[in-house]
Protein backbone atom coordinates (compact mmCIF):
# COMPACT_ATOMS: atom_id res chain seq x y z
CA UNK A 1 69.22 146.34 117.25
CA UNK A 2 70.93 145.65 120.29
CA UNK A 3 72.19 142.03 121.42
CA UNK A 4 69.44 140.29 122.27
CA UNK A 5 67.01 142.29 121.02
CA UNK A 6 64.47 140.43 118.96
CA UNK A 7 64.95 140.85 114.84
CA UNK A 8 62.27 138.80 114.52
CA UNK A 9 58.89 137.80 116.60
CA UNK A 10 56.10 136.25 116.27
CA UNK A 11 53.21 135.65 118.53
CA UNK A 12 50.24 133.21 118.79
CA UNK A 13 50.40 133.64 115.30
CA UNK A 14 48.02 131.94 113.36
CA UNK A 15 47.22 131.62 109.20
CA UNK A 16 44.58 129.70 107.91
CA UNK A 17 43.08 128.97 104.72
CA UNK A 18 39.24 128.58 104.91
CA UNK A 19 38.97 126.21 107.58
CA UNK A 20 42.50 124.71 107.26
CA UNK A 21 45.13 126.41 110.02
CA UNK A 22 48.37 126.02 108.43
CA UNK A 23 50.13 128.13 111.48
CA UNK A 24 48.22 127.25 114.54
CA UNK A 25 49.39 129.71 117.44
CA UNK A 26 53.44 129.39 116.46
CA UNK A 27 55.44 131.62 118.30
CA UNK A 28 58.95 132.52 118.45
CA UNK A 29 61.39 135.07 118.71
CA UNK A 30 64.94 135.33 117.07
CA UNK A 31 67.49 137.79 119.24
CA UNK A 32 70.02 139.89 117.12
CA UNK A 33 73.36 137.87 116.97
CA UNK A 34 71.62 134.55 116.98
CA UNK A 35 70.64 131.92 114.77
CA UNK A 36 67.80 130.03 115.29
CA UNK A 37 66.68 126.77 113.18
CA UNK A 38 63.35 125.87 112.47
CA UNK A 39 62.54 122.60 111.95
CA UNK A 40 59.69 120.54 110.57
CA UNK A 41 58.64 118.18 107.88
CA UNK A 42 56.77 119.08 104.71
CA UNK A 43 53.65 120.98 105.49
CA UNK A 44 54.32 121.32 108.75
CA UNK A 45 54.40 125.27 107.81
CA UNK A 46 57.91 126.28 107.34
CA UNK A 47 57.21 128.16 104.15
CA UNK A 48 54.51 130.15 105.41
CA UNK A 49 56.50 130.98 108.19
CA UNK A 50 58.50 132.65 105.77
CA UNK A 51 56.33 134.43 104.18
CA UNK A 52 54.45 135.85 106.83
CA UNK A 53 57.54 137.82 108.09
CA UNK A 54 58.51 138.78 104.72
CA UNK A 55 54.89 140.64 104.44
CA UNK A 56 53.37 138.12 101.93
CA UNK A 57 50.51 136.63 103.62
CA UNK A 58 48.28 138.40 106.35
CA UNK A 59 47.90 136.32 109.37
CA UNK A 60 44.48 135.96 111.10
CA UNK A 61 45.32 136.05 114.67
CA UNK A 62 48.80 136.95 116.64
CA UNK A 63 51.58 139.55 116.43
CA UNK A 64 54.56 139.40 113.81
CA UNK A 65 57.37 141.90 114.01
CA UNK A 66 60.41 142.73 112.02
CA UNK A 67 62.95 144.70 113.43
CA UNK A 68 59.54 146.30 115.51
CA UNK A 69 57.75 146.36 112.37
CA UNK A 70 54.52 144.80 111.37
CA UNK A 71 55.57 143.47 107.78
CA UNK A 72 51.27 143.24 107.31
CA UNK A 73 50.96 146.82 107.56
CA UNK A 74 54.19 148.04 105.98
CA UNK A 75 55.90 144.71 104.22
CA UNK A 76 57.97 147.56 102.33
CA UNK A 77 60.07 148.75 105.14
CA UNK A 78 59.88 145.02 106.89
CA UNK A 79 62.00 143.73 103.61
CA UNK A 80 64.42 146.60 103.68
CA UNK A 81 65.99 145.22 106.71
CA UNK A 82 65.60 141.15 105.57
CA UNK A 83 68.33 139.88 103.39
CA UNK A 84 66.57 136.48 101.88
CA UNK A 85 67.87 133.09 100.90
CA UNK A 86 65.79 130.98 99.11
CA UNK A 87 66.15 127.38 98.63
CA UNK A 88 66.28 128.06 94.96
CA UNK A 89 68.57 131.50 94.41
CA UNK A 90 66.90 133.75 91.95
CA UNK A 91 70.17 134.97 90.03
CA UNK A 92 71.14 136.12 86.35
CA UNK A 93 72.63 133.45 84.32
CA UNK A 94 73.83 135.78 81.77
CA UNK A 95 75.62 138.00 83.81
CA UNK A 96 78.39 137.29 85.98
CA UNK A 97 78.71 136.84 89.70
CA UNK A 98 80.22 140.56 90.57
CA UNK A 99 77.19 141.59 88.08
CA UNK A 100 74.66 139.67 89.70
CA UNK A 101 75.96 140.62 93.17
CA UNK A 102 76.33 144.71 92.36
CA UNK A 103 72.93 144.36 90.47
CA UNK A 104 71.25 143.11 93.66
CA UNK A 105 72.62 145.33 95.48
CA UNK A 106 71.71 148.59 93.57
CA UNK A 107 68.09 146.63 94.00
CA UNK A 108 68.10 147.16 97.34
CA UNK A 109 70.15 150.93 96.89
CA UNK A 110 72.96 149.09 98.98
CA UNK A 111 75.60 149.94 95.85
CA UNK A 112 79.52 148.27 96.75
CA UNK A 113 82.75 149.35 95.35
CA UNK A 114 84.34 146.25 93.62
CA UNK A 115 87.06 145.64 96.28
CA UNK A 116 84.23 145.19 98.64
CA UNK A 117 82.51 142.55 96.51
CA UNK A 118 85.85 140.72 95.66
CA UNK A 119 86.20 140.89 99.81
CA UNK A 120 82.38 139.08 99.88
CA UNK A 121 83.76 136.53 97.75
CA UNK A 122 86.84 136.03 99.53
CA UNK A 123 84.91 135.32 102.50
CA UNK A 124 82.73 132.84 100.48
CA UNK A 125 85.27 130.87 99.37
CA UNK A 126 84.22 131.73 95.77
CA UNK A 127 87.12 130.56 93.81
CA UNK A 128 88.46 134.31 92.36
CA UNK A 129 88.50 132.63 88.59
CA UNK A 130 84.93 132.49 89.04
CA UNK A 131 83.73 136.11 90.11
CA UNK A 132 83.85 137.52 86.51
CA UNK A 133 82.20 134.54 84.87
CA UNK A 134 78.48 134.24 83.79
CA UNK A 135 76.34 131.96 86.36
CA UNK A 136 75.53 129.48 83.60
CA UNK A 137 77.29 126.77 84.38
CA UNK A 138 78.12 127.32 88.13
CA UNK A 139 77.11 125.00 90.69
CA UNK A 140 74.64 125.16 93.16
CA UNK A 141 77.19 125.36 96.01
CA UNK A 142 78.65 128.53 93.95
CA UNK A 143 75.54 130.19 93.12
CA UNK A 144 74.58 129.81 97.22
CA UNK A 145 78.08 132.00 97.62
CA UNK A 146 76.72 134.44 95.01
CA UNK A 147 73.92 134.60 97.27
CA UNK A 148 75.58 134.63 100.24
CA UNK A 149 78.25 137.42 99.19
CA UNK A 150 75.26 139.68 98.82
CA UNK A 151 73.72 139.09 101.90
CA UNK A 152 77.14 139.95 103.67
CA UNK A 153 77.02 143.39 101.69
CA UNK A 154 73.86 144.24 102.32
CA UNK A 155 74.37 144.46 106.23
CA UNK A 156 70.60 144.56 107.26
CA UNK A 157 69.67 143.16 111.16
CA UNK A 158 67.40 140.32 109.66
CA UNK A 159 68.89 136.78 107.57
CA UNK A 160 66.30 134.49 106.35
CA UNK A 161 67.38 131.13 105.37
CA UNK A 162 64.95 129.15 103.41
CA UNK A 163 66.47 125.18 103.32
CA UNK A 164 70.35 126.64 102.45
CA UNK A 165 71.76 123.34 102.52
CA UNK A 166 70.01 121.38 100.13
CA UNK A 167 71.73 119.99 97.37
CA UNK A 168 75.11 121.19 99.13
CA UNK A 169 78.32 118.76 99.63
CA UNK A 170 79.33 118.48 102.60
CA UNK A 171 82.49 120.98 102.19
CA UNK A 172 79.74 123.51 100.59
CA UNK A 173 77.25 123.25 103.72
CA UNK A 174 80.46 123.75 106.55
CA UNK A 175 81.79 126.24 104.53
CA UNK A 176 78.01 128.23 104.47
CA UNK A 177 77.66 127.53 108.39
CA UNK A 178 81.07 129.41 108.80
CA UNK A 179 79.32 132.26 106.45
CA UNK A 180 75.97 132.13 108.72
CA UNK A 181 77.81 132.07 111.93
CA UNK A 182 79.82 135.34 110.41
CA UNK A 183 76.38 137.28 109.44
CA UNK A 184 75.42 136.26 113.40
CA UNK A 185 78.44 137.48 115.08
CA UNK A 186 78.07 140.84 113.16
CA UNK A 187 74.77 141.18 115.41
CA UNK A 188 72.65 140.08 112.76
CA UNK A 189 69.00 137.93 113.81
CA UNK A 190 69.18 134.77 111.86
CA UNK A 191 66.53 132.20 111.47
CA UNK A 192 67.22 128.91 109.13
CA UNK A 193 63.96 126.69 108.14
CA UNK A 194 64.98 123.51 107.48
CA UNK A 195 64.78 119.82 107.53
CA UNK A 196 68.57 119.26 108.17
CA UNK A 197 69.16 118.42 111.57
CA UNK A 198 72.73 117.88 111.10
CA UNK A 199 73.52 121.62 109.80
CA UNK A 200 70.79 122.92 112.05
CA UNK A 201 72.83 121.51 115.18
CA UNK A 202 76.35 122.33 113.93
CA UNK A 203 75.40 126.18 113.80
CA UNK A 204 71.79 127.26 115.37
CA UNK A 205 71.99 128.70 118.85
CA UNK A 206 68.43 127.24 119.52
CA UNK A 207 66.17 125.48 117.58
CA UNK A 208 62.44 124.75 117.04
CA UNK A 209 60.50 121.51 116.03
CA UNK A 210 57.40 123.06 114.00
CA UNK A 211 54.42 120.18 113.53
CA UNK A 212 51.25 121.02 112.61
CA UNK A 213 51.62 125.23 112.61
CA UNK A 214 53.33 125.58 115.91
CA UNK A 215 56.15 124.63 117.73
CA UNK A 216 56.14 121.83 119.89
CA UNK A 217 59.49 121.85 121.59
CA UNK A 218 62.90 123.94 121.86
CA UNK A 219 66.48 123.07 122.45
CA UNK A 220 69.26 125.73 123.36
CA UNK A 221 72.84 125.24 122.20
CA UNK A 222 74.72 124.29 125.66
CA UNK A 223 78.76 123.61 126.45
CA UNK A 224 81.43 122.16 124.07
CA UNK A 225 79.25 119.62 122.28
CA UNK A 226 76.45 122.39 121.97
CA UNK A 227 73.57 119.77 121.28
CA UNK A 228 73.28 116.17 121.69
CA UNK A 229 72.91 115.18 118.04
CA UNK A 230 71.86 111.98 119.23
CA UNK A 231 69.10 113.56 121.41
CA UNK A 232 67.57 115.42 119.17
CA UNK A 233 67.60 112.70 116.34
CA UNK A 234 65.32 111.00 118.91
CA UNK A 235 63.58 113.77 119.47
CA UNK A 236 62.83 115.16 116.23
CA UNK A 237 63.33 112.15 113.83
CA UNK A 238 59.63 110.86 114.62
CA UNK A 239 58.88 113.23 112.04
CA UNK A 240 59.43 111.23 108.69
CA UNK A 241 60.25 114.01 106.85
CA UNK A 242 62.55 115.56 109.24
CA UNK A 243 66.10 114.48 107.87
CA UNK A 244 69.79 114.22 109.93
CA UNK A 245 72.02 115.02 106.57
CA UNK A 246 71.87 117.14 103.54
């Protein structure tokens, strides 16, 4: 993908469940090297957001592409070029980071040398005493580097970003917004669902209030200050759910 080029799109988009919409027309589009933040309060659709682009649910109405692909009609090739972050991290405990990290990445046939891996970490922060030690044990903060470090190595167009901050310390979450802005600047489309407004305005290029399956208004990063925190917290914070720190 080119700059600017959408990674990911989705148009008057809708899912619904019998006669319950939970997307209700959303639409959006993320540009490749840009992050875009999604957020909205529980139920407000985040997570099927999510997994409509990752191929898991078949909308009823409206366009989704990936990288130009429908991930309905071929979710194979739509997840080749997604590297995905859930909230949780699905990782090994009985096998060390660098195993859990070349592991994944033989998954996805992406295979690193070592000194490539140890260079993921680096960029991490990963403390080094740490990259040869089994994951039970680690922290959530380390296992989101784990994570992270693969996603870095796996150099696909498309980062998904399912609530990474929760449960991080405030070092943790600045040091994963430096690690996201990285992935962006490498041309990468990123888009981050979350309910953190804080992290959402310290990094995101734009972001999206979602309520009720669609998005109801949009805010683009702008001078120095990028977003008016204070703004948006007006803005957004109607929304119970919708919360300004990790």
């Amino acid at each position: 993908m080119n700059a600017g080029e959408p990674g990911l799109e989705m148009r008057n988009v809708a899912v619904a469940y019998g006669s319950h919409r939970v997307l209700d027309g959303i639409s959006l589009s993320v540009g490749a090297g840009e992050i875009y933040a999604l957020l909205g309060g529980n139920g407000a659709g985040k997570s099927t957001t999510l997994s409509t682009l990752l191929g898991f649910i078949r909308p009823t109405a409206g366009h989704v592409r990936v990288g130009g692909i429908d991930p309905a009609a071929d979710p194979d090739a739509a997840r080749r070029l997604i590297a995905y972050l859930p909230e949780n991290v699905a990782l090994y405990e009985h096998l060390s980071a660098r195993e859990n990290v070349a592991y994944l990445l033989a998954l996805s046939d992406q295979r690193q040398e070592d000194a490539a891996i140890d260079d993921a970490f680096t960029a991490t922060g990963l403390q080094a005493d740490a990259w040869d030690k089994r994951l039970a044990g680690f922290s959530k903060g380390m296992r989101q580097k784990v994570a992270i470090a693969v996603a870095l190595l796996r150099h696909v167009p498309v980062l998904l970003l399912d609530e990474p901050t929760s449960g991080l310390d405030p070092r943790a979450t600045s040091d994963f917004g430096r690690l996201v802005a990285n992935v962006r600047d490498r041309g990468a489309a990123v888009l981050m669902v979350t309910h953190d407004l804080l992290s959402a305005a310290e990094i995101a290029d734009r972001i999206g209030f979602l309520d009720s399956g669609r998005i109801v208004d949009e805010v683009t990063a702008d001078g120095p200050d990028r977003f008016d925190v204070r703004a948006l917290h007006h803005k957004f914070g109607a929304a119970p759910a919708v919360a300004t720190a990790a």
